[in-house]
N, C-alpha and C. Protein backbone atom coordinates (compact mmCIF):
# COMPACT_ATOMS: atom_id res chain seq x y z
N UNK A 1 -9.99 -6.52 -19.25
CA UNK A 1 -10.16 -5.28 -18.50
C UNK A 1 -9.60 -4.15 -19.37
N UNK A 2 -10.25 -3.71 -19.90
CA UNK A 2 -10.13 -1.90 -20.58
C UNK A 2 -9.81 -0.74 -20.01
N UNK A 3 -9.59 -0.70 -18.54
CA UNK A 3 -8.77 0.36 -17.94
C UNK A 3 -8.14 0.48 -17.31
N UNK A 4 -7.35 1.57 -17.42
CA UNK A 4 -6.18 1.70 -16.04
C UNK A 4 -6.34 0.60 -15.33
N UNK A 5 -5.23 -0.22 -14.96
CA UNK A 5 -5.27 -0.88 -13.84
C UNK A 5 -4.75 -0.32 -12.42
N UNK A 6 -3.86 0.49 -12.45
CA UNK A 6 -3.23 0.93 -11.40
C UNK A 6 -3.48 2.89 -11.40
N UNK A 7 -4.00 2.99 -10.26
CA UNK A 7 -4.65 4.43 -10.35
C UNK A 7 -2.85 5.34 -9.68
N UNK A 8 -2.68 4.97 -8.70
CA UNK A 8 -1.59 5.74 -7.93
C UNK A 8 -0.79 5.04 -7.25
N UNK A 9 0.31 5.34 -6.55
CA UNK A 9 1.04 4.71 -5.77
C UNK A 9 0.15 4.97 -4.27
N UNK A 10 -0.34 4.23 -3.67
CA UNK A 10 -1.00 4.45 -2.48
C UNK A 10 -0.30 4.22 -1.32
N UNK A 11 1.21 3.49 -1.20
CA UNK A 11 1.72 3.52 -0.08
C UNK A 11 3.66 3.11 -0.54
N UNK A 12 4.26 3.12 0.39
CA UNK A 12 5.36 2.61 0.53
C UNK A 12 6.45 2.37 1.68
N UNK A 13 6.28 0.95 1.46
CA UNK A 13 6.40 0.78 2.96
C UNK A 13 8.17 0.03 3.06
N UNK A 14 8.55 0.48 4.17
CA UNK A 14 10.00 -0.15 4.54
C UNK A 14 10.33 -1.11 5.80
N UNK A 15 10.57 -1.96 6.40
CA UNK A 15 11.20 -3.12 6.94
C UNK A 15 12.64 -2.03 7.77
N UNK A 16 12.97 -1.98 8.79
CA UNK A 16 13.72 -1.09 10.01
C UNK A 16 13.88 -1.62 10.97
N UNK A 17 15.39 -1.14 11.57
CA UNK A 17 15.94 -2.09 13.04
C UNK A 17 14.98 -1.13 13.88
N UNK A 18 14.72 -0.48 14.01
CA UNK A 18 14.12 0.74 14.89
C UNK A 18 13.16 1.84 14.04
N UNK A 19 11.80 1.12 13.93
CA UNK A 19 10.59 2.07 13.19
C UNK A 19 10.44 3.21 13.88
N UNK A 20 10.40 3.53 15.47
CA UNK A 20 10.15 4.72 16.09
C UNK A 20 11.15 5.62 15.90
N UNK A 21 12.31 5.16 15.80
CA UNK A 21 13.36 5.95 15.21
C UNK A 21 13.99 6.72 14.34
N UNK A 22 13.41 5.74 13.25
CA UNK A 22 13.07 6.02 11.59
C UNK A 22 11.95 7.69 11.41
N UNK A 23 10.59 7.00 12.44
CA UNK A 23 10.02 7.95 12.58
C UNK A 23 10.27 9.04 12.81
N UNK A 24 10.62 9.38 13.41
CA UNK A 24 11.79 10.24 14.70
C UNK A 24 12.37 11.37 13.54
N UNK A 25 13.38 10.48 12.95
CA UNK A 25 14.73 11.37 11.90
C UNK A 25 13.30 11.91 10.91
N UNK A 26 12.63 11.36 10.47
CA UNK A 26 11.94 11.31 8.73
C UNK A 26 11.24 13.15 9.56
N UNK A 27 10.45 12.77 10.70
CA UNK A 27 10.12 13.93 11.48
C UNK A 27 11.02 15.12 11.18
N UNK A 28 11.61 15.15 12.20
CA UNK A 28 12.90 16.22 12.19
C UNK A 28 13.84 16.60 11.53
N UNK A 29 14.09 15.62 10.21
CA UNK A 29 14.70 16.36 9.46
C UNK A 29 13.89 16.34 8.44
N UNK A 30 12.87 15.87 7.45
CA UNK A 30 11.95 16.18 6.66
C UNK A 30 11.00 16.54 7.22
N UNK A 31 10.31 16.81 8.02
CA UNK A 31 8.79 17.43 8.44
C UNK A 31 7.78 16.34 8.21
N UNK A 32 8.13 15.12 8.26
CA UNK A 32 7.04 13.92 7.86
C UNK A 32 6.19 13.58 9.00
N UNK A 33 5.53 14.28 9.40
CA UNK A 33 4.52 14.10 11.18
C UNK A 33 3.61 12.50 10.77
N UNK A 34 4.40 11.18 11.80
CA UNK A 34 3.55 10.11 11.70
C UNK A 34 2.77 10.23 12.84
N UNK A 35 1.23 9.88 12.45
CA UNK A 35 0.29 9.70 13.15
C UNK A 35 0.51 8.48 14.36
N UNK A 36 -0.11 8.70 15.17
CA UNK A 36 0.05 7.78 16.19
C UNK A 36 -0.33 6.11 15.85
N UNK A 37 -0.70 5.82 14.70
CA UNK A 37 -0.81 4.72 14.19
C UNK A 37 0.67 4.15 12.97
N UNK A 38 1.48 5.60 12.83
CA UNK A 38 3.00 4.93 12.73
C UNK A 38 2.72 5.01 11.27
N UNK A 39 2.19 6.02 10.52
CA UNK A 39 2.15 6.39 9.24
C UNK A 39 1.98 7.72 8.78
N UNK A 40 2.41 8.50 7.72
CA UNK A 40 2.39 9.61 7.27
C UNK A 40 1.88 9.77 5.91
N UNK A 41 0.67 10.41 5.89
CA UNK A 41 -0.27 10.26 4.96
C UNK A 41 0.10 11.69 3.98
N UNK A 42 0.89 11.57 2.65
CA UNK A 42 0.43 12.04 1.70
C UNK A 42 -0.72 12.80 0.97
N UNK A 43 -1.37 13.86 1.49
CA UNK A 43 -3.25 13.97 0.00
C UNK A 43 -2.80 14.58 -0.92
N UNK A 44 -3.04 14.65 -2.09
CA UNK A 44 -3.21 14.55 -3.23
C UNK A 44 -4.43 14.46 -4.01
N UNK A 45 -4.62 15.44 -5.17
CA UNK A 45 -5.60 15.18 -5.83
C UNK A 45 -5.27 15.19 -7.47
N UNK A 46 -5.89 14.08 -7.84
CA UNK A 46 -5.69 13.67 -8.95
C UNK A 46 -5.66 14.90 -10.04
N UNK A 47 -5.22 14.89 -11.04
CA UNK A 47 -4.93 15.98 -12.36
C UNK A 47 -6.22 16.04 -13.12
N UNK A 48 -6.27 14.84 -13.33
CA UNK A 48 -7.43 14.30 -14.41
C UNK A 48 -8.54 13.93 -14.31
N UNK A 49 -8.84 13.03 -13.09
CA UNK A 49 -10.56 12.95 -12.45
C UNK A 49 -10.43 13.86 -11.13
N UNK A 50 -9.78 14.95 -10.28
CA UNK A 50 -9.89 15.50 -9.75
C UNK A 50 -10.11 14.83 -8.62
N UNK A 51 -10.10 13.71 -8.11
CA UNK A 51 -10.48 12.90 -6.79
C UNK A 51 -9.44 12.51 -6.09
N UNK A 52 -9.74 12.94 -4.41
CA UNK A 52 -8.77 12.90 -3.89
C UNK A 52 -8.20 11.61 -3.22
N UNK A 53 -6.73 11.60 -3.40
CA UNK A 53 -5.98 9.97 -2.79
C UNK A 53 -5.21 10.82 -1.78
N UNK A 54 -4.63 9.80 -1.50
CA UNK A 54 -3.44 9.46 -0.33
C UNK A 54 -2.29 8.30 -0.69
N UNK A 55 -1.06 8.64 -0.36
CA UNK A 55 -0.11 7.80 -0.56
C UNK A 55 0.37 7.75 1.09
N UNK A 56 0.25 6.42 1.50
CA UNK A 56 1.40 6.08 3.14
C UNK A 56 2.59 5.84 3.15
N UNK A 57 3.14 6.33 4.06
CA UNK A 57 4.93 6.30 3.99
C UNK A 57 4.54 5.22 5.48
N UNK A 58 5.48 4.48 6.01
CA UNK A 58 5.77 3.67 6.88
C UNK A 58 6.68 2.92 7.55
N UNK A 59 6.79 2.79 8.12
CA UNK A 59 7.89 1.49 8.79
C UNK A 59 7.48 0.18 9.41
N UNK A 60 7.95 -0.78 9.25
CA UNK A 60 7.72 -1.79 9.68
C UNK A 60 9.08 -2.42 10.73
N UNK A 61 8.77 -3.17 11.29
CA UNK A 61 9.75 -3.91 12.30
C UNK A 61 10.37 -4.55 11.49
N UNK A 62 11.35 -4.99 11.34
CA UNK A 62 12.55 -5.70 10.34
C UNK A 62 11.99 -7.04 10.47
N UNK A 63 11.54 -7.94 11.38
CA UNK A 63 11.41 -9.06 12.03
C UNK A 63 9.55 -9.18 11.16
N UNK A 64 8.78 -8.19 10.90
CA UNK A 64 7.23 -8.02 10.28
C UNK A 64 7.34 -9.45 9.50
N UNK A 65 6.16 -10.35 9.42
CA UNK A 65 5.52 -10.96 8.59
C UNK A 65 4.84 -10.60 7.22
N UNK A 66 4.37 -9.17 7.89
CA UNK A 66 3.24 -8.69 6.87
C UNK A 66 3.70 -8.80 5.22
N UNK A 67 5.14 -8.67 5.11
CA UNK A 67 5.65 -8.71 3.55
C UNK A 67 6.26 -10.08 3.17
N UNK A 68 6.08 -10.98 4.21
CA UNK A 68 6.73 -12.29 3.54
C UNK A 68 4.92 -12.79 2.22
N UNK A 69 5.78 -13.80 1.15
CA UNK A 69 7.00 -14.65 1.55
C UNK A 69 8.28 -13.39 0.60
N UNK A 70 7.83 -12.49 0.79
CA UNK A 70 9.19 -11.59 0.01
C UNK A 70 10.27 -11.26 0.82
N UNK A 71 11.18 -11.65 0.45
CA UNK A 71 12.69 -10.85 0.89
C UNK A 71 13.48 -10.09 1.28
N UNK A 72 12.51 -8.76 -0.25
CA UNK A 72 12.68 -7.14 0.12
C UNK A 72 12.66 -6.75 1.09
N UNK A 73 13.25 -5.84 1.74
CA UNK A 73 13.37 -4.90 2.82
C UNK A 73 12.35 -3.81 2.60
N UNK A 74 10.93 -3.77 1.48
CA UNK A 74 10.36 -3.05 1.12
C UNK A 74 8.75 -3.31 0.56
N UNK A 75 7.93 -2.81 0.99
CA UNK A 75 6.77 -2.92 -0.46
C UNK A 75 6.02 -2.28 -1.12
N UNK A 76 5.47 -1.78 -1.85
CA UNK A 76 4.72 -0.86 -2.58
C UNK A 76 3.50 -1.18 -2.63
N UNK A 77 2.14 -0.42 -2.34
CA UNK A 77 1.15 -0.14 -2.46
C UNK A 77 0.61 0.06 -3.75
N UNK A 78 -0.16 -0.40 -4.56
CA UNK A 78 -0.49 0.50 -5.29
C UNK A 78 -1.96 0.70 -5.38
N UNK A 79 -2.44 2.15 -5.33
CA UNK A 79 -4.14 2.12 -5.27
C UNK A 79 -4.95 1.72 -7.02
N UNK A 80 -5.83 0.76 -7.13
CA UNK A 80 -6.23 0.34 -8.41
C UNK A 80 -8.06 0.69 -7.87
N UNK A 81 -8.48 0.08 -9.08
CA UNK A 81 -9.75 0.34 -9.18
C UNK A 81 -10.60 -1.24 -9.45
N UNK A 82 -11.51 -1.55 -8.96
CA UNK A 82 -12.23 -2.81 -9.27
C UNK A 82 -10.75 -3.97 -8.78
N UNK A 83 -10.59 -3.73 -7.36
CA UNK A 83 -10.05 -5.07 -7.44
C UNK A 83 -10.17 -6.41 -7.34
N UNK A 84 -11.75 -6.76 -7.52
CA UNK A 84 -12.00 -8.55 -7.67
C UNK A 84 -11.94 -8.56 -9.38
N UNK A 85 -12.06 -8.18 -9.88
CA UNK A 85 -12.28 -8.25 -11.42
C UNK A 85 -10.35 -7.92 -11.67
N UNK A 86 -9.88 -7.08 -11.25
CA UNK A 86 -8.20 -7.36 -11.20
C UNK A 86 -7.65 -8.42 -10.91
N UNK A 87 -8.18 -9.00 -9.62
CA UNK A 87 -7.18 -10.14 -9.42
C UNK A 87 -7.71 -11.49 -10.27
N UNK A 88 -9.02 -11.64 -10.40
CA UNK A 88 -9.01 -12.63 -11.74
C UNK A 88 -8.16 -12.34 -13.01
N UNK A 89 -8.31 -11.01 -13.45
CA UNK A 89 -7.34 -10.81 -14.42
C UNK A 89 -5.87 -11.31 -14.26
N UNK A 90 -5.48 -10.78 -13.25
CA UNK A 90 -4.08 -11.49 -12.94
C UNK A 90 -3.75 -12.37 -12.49
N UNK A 91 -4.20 -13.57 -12.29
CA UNK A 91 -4.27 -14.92 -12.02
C UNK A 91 -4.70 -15.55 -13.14
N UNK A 92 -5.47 -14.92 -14.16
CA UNK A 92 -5.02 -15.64 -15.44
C UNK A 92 -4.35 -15.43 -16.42
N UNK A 93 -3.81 -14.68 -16.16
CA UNK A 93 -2.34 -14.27 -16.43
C UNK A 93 -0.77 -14.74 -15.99
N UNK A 94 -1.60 -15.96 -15.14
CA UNK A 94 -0.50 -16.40 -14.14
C UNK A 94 0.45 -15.82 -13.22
N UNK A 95 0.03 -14.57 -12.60
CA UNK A 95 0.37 -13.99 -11.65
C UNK A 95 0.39 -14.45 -10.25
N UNK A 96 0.97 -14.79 -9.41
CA UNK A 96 0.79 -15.45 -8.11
C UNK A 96 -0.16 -14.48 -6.97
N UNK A 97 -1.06 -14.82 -6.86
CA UNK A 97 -1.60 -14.17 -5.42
C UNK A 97 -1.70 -14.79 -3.79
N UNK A 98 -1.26 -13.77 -3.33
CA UNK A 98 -0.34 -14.45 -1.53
C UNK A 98 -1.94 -13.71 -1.47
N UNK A 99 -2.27 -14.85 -0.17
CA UNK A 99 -3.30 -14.71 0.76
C UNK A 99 -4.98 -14.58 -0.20
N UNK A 100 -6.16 -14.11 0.83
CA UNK A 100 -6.40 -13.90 0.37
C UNK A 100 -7.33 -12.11 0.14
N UNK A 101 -8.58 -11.77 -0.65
CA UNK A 101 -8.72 -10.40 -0.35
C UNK A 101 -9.27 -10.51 1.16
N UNK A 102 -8.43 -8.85 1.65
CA UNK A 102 -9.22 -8.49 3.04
C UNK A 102 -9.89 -7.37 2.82
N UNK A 103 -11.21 -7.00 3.17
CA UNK A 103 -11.93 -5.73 3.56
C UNK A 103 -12.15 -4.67 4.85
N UNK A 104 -11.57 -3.57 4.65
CA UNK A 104 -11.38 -2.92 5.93
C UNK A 104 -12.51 -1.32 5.42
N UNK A 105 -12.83 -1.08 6.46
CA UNK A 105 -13.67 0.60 6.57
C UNK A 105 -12.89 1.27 5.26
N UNK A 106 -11.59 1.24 5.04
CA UNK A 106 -10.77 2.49 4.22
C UNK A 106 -10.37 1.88 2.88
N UNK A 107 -11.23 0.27 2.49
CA UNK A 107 -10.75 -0.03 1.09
C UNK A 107 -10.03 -1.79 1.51
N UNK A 108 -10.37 -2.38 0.43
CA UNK A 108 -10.24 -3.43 0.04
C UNK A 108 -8.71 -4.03 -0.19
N UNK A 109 -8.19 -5.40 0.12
CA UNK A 109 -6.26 -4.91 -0.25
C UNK A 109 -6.21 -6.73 -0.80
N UNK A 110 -5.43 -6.72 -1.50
CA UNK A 110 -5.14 -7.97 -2.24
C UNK A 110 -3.44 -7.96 -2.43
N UNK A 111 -2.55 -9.52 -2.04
CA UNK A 111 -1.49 -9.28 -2.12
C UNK A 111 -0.70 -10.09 -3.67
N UNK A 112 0.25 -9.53 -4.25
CA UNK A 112 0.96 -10.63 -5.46
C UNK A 112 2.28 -10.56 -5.83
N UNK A 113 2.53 -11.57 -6.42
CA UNK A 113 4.24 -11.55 -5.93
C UNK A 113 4.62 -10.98 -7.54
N UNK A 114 5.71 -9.73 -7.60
CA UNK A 114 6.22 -10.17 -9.15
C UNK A 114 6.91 -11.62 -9.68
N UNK A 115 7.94 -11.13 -10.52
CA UNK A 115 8.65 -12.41 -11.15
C UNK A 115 10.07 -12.62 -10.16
N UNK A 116 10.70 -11.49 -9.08
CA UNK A 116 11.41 -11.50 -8.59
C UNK A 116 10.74 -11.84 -7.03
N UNK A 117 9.85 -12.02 -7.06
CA UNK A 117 9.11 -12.72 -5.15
C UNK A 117 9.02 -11.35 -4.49
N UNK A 118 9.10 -10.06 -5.11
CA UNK A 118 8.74 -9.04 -4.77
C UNK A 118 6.92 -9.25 -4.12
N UNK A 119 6.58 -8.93 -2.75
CA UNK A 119 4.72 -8.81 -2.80
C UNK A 119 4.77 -7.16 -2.92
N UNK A 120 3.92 -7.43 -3.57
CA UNK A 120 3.36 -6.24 -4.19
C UNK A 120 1.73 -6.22 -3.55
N UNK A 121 1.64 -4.98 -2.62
CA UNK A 121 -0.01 -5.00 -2.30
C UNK A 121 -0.36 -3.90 -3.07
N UNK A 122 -2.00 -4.47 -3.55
CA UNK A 122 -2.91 -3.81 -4.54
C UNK A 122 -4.01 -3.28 -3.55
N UNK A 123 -4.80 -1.82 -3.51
CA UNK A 123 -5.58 -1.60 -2.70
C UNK A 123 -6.94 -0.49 -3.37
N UNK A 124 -7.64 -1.10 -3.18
CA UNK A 124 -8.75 -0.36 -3.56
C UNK A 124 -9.38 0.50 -2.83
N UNK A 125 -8.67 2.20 -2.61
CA UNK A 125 -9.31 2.75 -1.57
C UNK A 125 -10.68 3.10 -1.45
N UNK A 126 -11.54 3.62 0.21
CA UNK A 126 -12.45 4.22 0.66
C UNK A 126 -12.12 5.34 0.97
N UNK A 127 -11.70 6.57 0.35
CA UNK A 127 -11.58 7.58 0.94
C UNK A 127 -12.40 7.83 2.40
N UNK A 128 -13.48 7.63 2.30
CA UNK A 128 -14.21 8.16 3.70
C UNK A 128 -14.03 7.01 4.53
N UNK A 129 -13.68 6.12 4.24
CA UNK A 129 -13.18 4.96 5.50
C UNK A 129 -12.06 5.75 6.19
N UNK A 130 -11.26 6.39 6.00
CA UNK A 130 -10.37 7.21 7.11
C UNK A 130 -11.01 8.02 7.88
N UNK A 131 -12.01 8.24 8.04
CA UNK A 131 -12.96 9.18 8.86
C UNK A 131 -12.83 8.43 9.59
N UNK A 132 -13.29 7.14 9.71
CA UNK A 132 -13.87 5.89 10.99
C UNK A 132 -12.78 5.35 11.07
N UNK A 133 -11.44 5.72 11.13
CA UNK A 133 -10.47 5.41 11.92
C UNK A 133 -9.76 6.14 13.16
């Protein structure tokens, strides 16, 4: 693979005794307005191809599945490009991949662990898939 693999940070997400709460402070004392789906969307447009992303801020329930089998109290998003041709790349590379790819209206998401059991999700956005949410 000959390019960029990783376009942007597309999300970052945190593990919390109290997500509505979290919400709450990030609100009122930073101005971070989460949508009623319990995320705060970042836009942004790129420097260099001019196309516009999004990065998600979030909370999760401390108790969430969604980031095992990792540890972290945390996970990172990152938005890439071509991700079936990525994750072969990185599986022969011997990279571990948790689960397998899912496809949603807003982009494609694949999960992998670093060398520390960190999951790391990879996501290939649809910009206009957030319309049809």
């Amino acid at each position: 693979m000959n390019q960029k693999k990783v376009k942007a940070i597309g999300g970052v997400f945190f593990k919390s005794e109290n997500p509505k709460e979290m919400q709450d402070w990030y609100d009122r004392h930073l101005g971070l307005s989460f949508q009623q789906k319990g995320y705060h969307s970042f836009l942004w447009k790129d420097n260099e191809s001019g196309e516009q992303g999004r990065t998600e801020f979030s909370f999760f329930k401390k108790d969430t599945d969604y980031m095992n089998p990792s540890k972290s109290p945390f996970m990172i998003n990152f938005a890439v490009e071509n991700l079936e041709e990525l994750i072969i790349e990185l599986k022969s590379e011997g990279i571990q991949q948790v689960g397998e790819i899912e496809s949603y209206p807003y982009g494609k998401f694949a999960w992998i662990l670093d060398p520390e059991g960190n999951k790391i999700e990879l996501w290939e956005p649809i910009e206009k898939g957030f319309e049809t949410e």
